[in-house]
Every structure is written in C-alpha cells, then in structure tokens.
PDB file of N, CA and C in Angstrom:
ATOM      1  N   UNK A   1      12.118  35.610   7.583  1.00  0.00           N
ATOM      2  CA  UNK A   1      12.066  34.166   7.702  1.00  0.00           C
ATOM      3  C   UNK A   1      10.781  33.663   7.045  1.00  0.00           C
ATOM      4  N   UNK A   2      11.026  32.428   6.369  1.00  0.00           N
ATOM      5  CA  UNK A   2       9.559  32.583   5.318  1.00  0.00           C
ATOM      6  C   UNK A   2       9.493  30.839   6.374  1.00  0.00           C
ATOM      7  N   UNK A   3       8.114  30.535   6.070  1.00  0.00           N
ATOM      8  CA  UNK A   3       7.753  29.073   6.955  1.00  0.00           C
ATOM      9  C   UNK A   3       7.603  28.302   5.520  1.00  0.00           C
ATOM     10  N   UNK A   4       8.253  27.013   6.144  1.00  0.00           N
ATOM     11  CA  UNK A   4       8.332  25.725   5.141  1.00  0.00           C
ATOM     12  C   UNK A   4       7.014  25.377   5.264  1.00  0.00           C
ATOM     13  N   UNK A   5       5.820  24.827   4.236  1.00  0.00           N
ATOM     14  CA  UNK A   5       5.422  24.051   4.504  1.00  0.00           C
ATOM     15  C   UNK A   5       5.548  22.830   3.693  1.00  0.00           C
ATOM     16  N   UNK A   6       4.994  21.501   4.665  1.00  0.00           N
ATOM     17  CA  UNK A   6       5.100  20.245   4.333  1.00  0.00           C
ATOM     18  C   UNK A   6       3.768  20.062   3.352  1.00  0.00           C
ATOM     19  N   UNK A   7       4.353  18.884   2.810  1.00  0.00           N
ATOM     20  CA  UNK A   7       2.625  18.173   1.469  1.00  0.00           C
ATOM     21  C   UNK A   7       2.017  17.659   2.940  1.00  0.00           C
ATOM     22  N   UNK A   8       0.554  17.699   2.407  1.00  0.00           N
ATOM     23  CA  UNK A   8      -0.211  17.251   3.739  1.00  0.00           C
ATOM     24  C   UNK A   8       0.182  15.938   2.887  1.00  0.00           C
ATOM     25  N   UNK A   9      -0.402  14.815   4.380  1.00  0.00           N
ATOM     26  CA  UNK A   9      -0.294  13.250   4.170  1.00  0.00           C
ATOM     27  C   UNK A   9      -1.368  12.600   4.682  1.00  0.00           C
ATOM     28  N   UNK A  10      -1.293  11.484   4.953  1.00  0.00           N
ATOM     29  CA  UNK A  10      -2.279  10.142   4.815  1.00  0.00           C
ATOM     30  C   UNK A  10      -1.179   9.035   4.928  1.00  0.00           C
ATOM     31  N   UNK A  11      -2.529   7.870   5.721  1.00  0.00           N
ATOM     32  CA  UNK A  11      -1.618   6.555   6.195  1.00  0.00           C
ATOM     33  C   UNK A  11      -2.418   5.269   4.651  1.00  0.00           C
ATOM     34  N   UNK A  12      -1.329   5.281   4.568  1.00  0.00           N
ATOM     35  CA  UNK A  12      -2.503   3.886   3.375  1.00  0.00           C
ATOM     36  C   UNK A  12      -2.074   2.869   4.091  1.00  0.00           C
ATOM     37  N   UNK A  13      -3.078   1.605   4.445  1.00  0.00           N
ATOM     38  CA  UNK A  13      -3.219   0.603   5.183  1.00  0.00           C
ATOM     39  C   UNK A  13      -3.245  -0.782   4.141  1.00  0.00           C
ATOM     40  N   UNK A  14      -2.583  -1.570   4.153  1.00  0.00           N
ATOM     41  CA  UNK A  14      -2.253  -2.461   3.078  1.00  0.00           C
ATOM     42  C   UNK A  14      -3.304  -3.842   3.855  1.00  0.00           C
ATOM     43  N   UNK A  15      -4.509  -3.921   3.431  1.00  0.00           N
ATOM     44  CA  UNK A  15      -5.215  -4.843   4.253  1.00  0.00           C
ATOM     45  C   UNK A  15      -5.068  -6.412   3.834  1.00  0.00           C
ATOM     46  N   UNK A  16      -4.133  -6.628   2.533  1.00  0.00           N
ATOM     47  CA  UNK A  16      -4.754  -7.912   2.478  1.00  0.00           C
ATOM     48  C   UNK A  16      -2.941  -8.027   1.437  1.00  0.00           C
ATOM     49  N   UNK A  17      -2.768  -9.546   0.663  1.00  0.00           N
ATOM     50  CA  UNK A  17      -2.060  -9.288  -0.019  1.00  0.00           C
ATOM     51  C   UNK A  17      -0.677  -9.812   0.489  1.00  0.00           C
ATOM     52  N   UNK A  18       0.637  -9.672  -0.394  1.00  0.00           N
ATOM     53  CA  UNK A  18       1.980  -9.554   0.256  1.00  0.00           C
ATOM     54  C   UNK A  18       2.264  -8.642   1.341  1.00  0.00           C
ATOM     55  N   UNK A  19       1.835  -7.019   1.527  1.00  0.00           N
ATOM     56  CA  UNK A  19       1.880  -6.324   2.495  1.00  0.00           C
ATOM     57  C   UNK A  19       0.997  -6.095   3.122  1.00  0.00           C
ATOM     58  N   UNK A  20       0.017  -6.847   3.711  1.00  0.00           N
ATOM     59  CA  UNK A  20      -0.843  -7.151   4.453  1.00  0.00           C
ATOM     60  C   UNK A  20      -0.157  -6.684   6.301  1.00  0.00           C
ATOM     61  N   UNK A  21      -0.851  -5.850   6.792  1.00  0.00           N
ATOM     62  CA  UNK A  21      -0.371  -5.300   7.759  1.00  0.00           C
ATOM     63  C   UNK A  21      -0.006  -4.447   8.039  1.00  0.00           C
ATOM     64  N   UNK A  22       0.968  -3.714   6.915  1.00  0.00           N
ATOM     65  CA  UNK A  22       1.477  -2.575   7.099  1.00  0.00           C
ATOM     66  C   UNK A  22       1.033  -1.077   6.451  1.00  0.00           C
ATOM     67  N   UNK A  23       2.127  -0.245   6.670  1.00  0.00           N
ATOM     68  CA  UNK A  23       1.307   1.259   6.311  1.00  0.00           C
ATOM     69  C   UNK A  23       2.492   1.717   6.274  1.00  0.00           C
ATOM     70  N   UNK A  24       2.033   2.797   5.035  1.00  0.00           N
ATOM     71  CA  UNK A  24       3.017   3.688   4.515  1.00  0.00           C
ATOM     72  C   UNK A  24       2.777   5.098   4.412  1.00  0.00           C
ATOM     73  N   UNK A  25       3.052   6.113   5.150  1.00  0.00           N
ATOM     74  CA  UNK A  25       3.003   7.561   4.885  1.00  0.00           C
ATOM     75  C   UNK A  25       2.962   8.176   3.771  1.00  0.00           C
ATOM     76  N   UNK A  26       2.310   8.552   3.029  1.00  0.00           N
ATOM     77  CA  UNK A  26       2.105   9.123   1.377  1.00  0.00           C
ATOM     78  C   UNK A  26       1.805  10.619   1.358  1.00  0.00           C
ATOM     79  N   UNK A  27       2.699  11.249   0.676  1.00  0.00           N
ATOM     80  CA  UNK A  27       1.727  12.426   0.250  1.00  0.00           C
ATOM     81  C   UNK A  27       0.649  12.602  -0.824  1.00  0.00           C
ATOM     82  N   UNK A  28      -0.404  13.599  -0.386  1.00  0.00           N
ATOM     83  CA  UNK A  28      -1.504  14.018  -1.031  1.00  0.00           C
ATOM     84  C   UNK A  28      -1.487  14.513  -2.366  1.00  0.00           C
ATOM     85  N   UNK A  29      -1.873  14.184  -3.470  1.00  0.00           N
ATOM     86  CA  UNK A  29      -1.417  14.365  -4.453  1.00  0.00           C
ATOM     87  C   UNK A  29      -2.828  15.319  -5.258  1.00  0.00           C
ATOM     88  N   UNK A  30      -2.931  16.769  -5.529  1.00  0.00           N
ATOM     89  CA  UNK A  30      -3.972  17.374  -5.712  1.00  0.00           C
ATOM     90  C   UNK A  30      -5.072  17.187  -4.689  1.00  0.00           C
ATOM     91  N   UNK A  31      -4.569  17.067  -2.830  1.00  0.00           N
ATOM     92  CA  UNK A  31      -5.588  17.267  -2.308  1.00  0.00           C
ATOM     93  C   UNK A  31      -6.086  15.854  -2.272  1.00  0.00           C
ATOM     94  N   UNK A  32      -5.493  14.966  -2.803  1.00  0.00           N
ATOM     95  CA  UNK A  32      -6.608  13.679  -2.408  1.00  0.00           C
ATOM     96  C   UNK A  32      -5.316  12.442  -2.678  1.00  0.00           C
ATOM     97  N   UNK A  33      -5.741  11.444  -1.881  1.00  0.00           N
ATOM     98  CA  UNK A  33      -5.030  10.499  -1.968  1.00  0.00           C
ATOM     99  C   UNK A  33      -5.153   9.193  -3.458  1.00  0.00           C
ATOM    100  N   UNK A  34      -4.036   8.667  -3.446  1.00  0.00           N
ATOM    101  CA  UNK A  34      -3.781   7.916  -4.618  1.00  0.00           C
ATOM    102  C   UNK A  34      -5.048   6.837  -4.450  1.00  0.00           C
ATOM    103  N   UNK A  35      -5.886   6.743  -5.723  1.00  0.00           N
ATOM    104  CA  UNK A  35      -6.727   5.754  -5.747  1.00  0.00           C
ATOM    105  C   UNK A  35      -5.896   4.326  -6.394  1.00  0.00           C
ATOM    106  N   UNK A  36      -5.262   4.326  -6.649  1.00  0.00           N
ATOM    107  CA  UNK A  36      -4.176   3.388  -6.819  1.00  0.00           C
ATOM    108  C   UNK A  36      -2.618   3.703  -6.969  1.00  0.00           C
ATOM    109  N   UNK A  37      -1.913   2.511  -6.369  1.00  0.00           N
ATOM    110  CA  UNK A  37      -0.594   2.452  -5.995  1.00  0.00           C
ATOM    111  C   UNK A  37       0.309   1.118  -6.073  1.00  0.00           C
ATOM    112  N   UNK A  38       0.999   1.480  -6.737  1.00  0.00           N
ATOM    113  CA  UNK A  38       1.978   0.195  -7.153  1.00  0.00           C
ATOM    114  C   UNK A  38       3.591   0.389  -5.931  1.00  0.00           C
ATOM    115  N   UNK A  39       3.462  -0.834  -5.285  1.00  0.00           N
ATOM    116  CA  UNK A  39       4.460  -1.124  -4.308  1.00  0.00           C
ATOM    117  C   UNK A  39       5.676  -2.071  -4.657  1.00  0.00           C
ATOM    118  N   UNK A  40       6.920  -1.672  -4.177  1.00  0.00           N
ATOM    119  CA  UNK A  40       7.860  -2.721  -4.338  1.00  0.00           C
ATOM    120  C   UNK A  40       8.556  -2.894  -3.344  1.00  0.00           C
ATOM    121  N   UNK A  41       8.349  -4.722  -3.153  1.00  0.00           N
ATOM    122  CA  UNK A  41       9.216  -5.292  -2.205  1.00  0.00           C
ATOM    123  C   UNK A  41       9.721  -6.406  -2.456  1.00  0.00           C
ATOM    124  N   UNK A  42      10.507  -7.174  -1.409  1.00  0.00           N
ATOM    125  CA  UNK A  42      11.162  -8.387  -1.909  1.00  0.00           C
ATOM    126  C   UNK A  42      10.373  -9.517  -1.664  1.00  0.00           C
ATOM    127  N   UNK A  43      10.029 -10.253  -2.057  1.00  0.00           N
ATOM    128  CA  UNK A  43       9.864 -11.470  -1.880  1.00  0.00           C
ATOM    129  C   UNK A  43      10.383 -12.585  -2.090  1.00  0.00           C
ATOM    130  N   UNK A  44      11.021 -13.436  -0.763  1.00  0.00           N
ATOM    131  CA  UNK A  44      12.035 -14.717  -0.952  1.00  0.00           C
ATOM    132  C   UNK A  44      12.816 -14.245  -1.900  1.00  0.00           C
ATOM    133  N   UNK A  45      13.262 -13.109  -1.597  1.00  0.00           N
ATOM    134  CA  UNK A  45      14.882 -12.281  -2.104  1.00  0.00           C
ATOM    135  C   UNK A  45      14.587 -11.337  -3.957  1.00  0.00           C
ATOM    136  N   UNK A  46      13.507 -11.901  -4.536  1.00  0.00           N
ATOM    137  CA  UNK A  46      13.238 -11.320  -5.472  1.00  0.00           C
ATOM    138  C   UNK A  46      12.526  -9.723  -5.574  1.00  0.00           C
ATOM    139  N   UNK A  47      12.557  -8.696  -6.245  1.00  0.00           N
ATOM    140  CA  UNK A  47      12.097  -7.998  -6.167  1.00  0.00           C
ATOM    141  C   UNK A  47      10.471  -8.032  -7.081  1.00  0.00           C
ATOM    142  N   UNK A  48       9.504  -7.718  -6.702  1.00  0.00           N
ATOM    143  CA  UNK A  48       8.164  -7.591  -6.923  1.00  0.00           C
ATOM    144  C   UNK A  48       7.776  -6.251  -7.459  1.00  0.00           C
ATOM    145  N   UNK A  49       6.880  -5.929  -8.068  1.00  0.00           N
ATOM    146  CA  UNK A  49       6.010  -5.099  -7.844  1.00  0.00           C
ATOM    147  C   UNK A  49       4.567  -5.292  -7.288  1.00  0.00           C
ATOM    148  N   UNK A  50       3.867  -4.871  -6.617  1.00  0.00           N
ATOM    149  CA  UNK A  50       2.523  -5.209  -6.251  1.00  0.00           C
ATOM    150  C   UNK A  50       1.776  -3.786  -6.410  1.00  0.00           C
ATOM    151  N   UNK A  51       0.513  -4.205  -7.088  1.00  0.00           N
ATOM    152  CA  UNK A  51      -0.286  -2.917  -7.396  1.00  0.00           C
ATOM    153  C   UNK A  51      -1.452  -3.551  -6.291  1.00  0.00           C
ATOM    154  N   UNK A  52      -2.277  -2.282  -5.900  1.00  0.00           N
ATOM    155  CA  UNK A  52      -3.193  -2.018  -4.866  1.00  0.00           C
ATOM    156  C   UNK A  52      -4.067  -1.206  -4.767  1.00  0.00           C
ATOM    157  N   UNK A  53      -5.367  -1.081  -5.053  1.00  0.00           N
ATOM    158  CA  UNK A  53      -6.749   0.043  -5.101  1.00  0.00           C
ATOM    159  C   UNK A  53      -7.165   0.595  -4.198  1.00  0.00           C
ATOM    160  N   UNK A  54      -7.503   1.504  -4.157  1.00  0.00           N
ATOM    161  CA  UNK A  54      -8.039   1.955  -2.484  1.00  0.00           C
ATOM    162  C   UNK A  54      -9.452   1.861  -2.288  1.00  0.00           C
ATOM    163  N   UNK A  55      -9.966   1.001  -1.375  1.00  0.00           N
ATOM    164  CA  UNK A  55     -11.423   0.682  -1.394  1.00  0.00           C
ATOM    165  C   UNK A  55     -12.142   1.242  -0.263  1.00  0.00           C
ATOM    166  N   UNK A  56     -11.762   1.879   0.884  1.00  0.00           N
ATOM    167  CA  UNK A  56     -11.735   2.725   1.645  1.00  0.00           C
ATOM    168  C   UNK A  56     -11.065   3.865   2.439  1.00  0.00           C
ATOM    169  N   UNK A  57     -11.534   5.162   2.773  1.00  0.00           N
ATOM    170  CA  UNK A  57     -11.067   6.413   3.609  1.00  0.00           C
ATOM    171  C   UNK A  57     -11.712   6.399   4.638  1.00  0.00           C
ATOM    172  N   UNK A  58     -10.873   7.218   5.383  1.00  0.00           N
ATOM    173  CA  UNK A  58     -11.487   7.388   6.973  1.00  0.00           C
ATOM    174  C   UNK A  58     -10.435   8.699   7.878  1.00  0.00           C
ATOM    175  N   UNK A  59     -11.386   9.142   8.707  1.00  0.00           N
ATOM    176  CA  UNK A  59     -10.615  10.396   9.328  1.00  0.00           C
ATOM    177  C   UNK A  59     -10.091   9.107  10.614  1.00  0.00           C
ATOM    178  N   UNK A  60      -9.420   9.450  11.132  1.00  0.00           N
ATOM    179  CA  UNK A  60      -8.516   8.285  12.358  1.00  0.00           C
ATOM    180  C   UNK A  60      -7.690   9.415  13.273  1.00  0.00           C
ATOM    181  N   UNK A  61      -8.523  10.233  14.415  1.00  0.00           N
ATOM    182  CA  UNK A  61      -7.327  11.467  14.731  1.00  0.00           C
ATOM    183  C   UNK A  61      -7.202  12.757  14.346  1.00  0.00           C
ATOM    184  N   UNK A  62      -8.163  12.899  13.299  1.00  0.00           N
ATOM    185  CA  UNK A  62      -7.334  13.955  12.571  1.00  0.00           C
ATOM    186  C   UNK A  62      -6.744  13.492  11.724  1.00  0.00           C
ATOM    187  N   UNK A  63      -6.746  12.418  10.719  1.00  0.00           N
ATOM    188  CA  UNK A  63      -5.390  11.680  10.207  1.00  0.00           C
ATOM    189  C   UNK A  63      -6.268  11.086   8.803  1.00  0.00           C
ATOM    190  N   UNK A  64      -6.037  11.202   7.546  1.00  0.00           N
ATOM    191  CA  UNK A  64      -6.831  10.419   7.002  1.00  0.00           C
ATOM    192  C   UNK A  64      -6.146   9.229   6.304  1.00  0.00           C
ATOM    193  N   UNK A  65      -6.556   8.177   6.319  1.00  0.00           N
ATOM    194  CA  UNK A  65      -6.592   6.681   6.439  1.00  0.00           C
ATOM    195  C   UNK A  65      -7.081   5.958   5.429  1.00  0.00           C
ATOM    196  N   UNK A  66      -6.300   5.469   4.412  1.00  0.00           N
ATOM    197  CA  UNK A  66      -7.037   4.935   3.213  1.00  0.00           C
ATOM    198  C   UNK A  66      -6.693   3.280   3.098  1.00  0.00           C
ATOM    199  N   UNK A  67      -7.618   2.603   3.126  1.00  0.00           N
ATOM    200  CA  UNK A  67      -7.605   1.113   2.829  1.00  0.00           C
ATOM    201  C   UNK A  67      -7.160   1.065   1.695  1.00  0.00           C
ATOM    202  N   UNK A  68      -6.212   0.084   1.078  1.00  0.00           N
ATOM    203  CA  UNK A  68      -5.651  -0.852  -0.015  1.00  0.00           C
ATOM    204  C   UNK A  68      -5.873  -1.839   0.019  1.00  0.00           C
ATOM    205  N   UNK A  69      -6.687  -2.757  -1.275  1.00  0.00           N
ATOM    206  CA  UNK A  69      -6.403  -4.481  -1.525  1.00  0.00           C
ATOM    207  C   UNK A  69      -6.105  -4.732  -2.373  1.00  0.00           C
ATOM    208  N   UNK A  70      -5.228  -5.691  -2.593  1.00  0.00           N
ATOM    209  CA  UNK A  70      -3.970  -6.367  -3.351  1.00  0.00           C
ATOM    210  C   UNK A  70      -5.246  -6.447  -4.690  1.00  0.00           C
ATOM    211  N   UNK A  71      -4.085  -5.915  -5.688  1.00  0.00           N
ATOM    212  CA  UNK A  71      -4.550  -6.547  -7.071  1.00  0.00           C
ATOM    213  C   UNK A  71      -3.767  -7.564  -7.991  1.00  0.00           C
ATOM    214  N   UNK A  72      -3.943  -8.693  -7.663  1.00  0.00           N
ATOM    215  CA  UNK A  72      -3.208 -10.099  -8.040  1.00  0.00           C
ATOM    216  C   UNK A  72      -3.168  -9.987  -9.486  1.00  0.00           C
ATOM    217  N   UNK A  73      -3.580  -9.641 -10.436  1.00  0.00           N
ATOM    218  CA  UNK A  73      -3.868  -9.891 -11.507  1.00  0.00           C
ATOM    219  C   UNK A  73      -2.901  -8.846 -12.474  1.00  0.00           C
ATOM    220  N   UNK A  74      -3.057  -7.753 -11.766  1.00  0.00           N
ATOM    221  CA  UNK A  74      -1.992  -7.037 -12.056  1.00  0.00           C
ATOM    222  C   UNK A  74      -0.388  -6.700 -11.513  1.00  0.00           C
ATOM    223  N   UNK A  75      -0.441  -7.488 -10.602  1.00  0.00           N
ATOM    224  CA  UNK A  75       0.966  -7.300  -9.770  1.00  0.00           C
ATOM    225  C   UNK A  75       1.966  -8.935 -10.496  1.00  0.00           C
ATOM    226  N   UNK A  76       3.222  -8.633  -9.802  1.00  0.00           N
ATOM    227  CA  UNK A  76       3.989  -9.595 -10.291  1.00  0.00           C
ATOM    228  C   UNK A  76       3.410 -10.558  -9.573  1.00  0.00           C
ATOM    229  N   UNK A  77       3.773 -12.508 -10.478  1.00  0.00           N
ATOM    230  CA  UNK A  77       3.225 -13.350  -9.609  1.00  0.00           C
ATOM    231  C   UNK A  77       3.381 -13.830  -8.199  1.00  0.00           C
ATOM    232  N   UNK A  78       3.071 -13.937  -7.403  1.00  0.00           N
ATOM    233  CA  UNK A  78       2.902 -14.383  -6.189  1.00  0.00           C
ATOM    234  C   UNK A  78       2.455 -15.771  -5.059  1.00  0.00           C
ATOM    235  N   UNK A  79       2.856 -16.368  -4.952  1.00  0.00           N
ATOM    236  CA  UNK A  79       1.529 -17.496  -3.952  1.00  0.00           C
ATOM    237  C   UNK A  79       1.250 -17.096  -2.407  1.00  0.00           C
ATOM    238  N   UNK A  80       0.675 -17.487  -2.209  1.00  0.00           N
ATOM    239  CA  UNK A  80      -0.072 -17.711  -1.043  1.00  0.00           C
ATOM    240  C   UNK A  80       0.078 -18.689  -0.372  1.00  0.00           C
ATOM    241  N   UNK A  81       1.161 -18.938   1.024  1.00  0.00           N
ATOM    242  CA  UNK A  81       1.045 -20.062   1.926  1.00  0.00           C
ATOM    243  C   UNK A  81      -0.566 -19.458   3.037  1.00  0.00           C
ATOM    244  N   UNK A  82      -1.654 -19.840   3.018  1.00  0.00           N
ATOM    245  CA  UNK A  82      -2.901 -19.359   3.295  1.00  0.00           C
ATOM    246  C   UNK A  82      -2.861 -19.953   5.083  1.00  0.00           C
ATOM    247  N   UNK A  83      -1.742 -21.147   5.243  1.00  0.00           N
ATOM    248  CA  UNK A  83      -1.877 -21.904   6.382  1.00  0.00           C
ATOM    249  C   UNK A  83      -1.158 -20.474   7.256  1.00  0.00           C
ATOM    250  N   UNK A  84       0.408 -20.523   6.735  1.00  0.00           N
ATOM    251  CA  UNK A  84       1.319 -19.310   7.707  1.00  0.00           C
ATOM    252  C   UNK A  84       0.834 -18.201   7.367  1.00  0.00           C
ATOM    253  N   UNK A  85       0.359 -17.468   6.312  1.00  0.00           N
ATOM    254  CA  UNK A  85      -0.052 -16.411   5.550  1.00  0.00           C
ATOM    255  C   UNK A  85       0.978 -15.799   5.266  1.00  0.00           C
ATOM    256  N   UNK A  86       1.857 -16.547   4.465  1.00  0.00           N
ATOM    257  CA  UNK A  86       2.900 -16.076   3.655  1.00  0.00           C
ATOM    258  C   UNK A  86       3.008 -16.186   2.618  1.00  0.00           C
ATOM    259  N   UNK A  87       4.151 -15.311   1.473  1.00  0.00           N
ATOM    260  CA  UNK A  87       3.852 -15.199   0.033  1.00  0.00           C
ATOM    261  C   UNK A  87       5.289 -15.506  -0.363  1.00  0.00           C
ATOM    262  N   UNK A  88       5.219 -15.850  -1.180  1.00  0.00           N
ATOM    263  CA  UNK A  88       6.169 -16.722  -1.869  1.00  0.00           C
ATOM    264  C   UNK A  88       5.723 -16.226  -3.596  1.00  0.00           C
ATOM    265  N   UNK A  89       7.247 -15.748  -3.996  1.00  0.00           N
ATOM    266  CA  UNK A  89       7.307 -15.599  -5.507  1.00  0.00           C
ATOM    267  C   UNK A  89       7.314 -16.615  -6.166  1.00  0.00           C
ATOM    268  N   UNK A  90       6.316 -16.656  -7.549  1.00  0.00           N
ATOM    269  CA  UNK A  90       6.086 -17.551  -8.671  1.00  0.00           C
ATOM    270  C   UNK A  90       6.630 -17.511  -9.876  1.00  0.00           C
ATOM    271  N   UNK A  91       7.585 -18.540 -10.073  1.00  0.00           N
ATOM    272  CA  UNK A  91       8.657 -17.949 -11.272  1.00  0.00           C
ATOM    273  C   UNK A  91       8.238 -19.184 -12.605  1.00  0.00           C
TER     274      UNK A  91
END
C-alpha cells in the first residue's frame, strides 16, 4: 500500500476589492505561495477577471495565510458602490 500525499496548501484572504471577505484554499506551488493571482467571478451576471498581489503571510494554526489586494488597473472594469460596498461591472 503506497500513501497518497496531498500538495501542501494555504488560505489566501481577499482583503479588499470585488472579493473582499473571502478565502480560497490554494495549493503551494514550489513550496511557496502565489505572489499573484488572477480570480474569476460574476459580477451583476457578467463574468470578470480580477487580478490580486499578495502583500502579506502569516502562520494562523499551523496554517499559512496570505493577504491579497485588488489590482484595479489590471483587472476587468469594475465600480465601487463605497456606501453598500458593492461592485458593479463597467461596460
């Protein structure tokens, strides 16, 4: 019987941005996590891409934990309702 192993992982934390809030399980890619990452989701039914840098790590648990902030400039367009903190596609 031979043992599987899994890619180690990491939580990337989406701090700011369209996915502001959430976190996504990633595997480790050569031992270290993605210093950048391009995400896709919908917005008001359209599909997006959003790219994102990692500006901080952290052990959390045993667990390592990498901050993301939105890179506007390079992601598809977007707005900002800043009152609800919602995003809305710019066509």
């Amino acid at each position: 019987m031979t043992e599987e192993s899994t890619p180690a992982q990491y939580l990337a934390e989406f701090v700011d941005g369209p996915l502001e809030g959430e976190f996504d399980t990633r595997s480790l890619i050569g031992g270290a996590a993605e210093k950048r990452i391009a995400m896709v989701a919908a917005v008001d039914g359209l599909e997006s891409t959003f790219w994102y840098d990692a500006v901080d790590e952290r052990d959390v648990a045993g667990q390592l934990r990498v901050a993301y902030r939105f890179d506007a400039p390079d992601s598809d367009p977007v707005a900002s309702d800043d009152e609800n903190n919602e995003w809305t596609a710019t066509v």
